[in-house]
Protein backbone atom coordinates (compact mmCIF):
# COMPACT_ATOMS: atom_id res chain seq x y z
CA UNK A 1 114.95 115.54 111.93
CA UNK A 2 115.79 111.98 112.59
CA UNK A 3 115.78 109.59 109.46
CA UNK A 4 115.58 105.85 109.35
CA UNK A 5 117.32 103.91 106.13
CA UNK A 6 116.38 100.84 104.74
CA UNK A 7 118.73 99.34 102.02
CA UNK A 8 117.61 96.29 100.36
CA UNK A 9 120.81 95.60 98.36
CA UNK A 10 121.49 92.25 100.99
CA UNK A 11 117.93 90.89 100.51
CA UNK A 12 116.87 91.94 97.04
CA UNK A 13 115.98 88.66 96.21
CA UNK A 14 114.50 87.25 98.94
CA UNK A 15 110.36 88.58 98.73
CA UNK A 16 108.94 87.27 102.48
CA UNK A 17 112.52 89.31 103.46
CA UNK A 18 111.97 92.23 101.85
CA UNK A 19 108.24 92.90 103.30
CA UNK A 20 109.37 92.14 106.90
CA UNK A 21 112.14 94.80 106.40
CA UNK A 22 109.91 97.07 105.05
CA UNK A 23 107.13 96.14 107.54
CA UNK A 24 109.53 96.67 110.21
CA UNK A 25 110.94 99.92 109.68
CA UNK A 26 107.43 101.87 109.18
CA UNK A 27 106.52 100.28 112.64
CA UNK A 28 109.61 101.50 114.21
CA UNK A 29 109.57 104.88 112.38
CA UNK A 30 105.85 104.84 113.85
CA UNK A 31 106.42 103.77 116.73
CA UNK A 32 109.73 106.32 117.48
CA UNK A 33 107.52 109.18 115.70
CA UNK A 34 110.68 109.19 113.30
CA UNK A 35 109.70 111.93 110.39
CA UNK A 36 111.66 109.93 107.36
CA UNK A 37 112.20 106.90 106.08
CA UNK A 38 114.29 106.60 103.55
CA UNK A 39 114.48 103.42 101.22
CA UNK A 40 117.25 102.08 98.67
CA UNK A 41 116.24 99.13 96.45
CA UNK A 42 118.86 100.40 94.20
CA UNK A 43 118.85 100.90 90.83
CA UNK A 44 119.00 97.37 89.08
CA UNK A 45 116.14 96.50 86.75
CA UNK A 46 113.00 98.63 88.64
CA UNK A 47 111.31 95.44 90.05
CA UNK A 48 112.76 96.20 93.68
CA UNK A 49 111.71 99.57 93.58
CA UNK A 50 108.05 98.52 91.90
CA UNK A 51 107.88 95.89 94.87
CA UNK A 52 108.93 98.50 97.12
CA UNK A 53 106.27 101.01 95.89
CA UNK A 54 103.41 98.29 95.93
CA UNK A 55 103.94 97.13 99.46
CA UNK A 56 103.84 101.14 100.46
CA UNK A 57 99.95 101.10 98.38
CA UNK A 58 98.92 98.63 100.43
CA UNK A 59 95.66 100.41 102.28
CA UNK A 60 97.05 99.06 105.83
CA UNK A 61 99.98 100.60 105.14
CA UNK A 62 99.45 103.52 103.56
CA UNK A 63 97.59 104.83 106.84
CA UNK A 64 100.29 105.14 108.29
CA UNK A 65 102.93 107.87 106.47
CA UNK A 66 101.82 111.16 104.55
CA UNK A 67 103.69 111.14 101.53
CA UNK A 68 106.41 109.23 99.58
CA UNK A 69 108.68 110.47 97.14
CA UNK A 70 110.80 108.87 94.60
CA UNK A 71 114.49 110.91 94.80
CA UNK A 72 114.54 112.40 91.16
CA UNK A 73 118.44 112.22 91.08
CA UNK A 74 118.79 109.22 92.70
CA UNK A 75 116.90 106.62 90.70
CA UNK A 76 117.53 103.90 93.68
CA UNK A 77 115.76 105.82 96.34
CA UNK A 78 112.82 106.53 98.05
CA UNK A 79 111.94 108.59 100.69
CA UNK A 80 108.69 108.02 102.97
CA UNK A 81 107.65 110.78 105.56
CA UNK A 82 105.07 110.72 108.37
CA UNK A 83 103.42 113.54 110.15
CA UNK A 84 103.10 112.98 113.81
């Protein structure tokens, strides 16, 4: 299955960045009917992946993918998959 990655380590600290980026990929994954997304804010101090996690709440958003899941060995990921 093909699989789309998004890591934020470049732009952690730059908000307006960060949502375009994220923005961005789950229109292309749409867009490309790609099944996964996956999504590295790293591990740092949790604000990243918070920020990360609120933008995928979002209701417009949220439409769009079936399911997210945080990678339970791998604090700094997470994965977001769509069902086309």
């Amino acid at each position: 299955m093909a699989k789309l990655t998004l890591d934020l380590h470049d732009i952690y600290n730059k908000g307006w960045q960060i949502d375009k980026a994220l923005k961005d990929i789950i229109e292309e994954a749409v867009s490309k009917k790609i099944g996964e997304v996956e999504i590295i804010p790293g591990k740092g101090s949790g604000q990243l992946k918070k920020k990360v996690l609120r933008f995928l709440d979002q209701k417009e958003i949220k439409c769009l993918y079936h399911r997210i899941e945080k990678d339970s060995k791998n604090f700094g990921k997470i994965y977001v998959y769509f069902r086309f």
